[in-house]
N, C-alpha and C. Protein backbone atom coordinates (compact mmCIF):
# COMPACT_ATOMS: atom_id res chain seq x y z
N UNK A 1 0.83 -1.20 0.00
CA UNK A 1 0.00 0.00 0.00
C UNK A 1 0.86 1.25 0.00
N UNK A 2 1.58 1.08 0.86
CA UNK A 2 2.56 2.55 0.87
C UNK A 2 3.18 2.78 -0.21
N UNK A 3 3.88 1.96 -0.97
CA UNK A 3 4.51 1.74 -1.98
C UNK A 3 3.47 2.46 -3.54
N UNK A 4 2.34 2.09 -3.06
CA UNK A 4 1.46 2.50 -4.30
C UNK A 4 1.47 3.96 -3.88
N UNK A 5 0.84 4.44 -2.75
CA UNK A 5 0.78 5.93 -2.10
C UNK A 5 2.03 6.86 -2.53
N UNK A 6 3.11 5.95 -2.72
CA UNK A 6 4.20 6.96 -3.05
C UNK A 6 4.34 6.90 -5.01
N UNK A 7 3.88 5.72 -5.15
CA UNK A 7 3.86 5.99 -6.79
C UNK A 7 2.83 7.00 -7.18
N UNK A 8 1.50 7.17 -6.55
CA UNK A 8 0.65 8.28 -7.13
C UNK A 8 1.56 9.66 -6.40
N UNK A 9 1.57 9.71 -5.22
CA UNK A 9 2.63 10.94 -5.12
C UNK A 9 3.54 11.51 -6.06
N UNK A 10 4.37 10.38 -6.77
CA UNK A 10 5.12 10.88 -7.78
C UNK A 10 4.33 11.35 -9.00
N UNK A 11 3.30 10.12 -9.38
CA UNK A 11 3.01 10.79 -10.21
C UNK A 11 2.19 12.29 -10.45
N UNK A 12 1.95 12.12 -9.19
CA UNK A 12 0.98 14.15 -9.43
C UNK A 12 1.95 15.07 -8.75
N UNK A 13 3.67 15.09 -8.50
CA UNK A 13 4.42 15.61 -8.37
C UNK A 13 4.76 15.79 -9.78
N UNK A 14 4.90 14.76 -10.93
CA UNK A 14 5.48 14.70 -12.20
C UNK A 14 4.63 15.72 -12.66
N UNK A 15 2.76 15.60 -12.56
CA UNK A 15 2.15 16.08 -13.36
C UNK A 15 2.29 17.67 -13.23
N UNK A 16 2.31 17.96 -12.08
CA UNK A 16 2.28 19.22 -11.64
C UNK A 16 3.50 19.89 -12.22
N UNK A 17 4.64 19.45 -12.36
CA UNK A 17 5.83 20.14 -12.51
C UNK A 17 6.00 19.94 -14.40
N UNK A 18 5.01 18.92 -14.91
CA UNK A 18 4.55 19.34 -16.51
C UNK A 18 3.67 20.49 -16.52
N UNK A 19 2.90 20.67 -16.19
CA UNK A 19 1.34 21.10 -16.26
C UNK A 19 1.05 22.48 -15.55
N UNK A 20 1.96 23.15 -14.85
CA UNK A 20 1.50 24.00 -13.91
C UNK A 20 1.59 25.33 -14.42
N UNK A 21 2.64 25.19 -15.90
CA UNK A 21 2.17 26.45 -16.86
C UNK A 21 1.36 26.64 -17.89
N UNK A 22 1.16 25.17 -18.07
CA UNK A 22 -0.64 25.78 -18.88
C UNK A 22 -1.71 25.66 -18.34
N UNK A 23 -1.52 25.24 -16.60
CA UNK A 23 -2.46 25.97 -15.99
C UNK A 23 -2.55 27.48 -15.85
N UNK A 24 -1.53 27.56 -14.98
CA UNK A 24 -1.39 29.09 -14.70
C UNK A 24 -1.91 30.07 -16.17
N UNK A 25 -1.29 29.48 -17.21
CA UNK A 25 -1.61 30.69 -18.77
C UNK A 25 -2.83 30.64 -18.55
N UNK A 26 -3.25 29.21 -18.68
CA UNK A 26 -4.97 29.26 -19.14
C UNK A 26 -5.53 30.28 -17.78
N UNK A 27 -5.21 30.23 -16.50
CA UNK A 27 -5.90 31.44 -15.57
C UNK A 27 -6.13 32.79 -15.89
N UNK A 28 -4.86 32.88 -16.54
CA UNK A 28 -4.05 34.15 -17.05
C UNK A 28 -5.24 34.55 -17.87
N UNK A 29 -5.03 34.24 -19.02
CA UNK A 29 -6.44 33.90 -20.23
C UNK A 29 -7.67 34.48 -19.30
N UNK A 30 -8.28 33.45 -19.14
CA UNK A 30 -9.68 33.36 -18.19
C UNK A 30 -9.32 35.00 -17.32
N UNK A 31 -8.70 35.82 -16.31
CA UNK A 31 -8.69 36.42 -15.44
C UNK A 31 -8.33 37.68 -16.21
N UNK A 32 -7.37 37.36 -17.25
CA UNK A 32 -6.98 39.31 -17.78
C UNK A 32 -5.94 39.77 -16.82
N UNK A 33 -5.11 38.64 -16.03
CA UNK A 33 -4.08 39.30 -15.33
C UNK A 33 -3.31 38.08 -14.66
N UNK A 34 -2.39 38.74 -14.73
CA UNK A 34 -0.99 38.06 -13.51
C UNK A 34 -1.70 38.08 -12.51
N UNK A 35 -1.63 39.16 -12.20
CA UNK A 35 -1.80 39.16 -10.38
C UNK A 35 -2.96 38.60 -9.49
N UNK A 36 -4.18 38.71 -10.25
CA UNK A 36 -5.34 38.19 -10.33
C UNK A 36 -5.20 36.46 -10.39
N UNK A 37 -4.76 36.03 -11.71
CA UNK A 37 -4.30 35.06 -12.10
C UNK A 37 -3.60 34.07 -10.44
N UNK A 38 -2.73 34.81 -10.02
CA UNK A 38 -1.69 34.16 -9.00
C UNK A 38 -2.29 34.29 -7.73
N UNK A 39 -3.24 35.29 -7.74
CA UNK A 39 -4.19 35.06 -6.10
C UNK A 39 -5.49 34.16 -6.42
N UNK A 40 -6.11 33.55 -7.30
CA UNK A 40 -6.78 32.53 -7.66
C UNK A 40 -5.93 31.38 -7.46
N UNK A 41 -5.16 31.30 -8.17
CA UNK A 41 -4.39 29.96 -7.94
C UNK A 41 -4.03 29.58 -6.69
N UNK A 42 -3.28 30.68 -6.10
CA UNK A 42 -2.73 30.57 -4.30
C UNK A 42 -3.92 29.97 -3.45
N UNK A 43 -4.79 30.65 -3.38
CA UNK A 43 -6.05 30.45 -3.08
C UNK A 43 -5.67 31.07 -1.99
N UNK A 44 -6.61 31.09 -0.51
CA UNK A 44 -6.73 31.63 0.92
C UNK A 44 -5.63 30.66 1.58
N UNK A 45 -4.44 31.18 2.61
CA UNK A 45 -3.80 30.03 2.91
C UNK A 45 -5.10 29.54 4.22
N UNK A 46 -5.90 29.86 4.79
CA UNK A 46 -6.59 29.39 5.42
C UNK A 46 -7.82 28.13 5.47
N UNK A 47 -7.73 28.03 3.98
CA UNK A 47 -8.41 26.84 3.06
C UNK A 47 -9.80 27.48 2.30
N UNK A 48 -9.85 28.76 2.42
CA UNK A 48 -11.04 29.48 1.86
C UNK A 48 -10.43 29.72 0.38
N UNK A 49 -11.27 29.68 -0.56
CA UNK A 49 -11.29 29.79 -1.91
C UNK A 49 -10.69 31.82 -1.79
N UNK A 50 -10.16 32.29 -2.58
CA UNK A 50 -10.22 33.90 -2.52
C UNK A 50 -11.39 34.33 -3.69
N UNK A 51 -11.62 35.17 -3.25
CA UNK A 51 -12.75 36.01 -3.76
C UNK A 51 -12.48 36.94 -4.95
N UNK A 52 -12.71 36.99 -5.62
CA UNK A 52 -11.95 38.05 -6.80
C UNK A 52 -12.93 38.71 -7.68
């Protein structure tokens, strides 16, 4: 079991470190901004979605 837990770990460590700039663009896109863009993504560090 652990062994599997650490293979999906890797793999959505892999995916993320493919994928995390055409997420971010596509925000970019969608929002009309960086900054906007990067406080959506961050989200609330308190676990609340941010408001924008």
């Amino acid at each position: 079991m652990t062994a599997m837990l650490g293979a999906v770990a890797e793999a959505l460590a892999d995916a993320h470190r493919r994928e995390w700039a055409f997420v971010l663009a596509a925000t970019v896109r969608v929002a009309g901004d960086l900054d906007v863009a990067a406080v959506v993504r961050r989200g609330d560090p308190a676990g609340e979605p941010a408001s924008v």
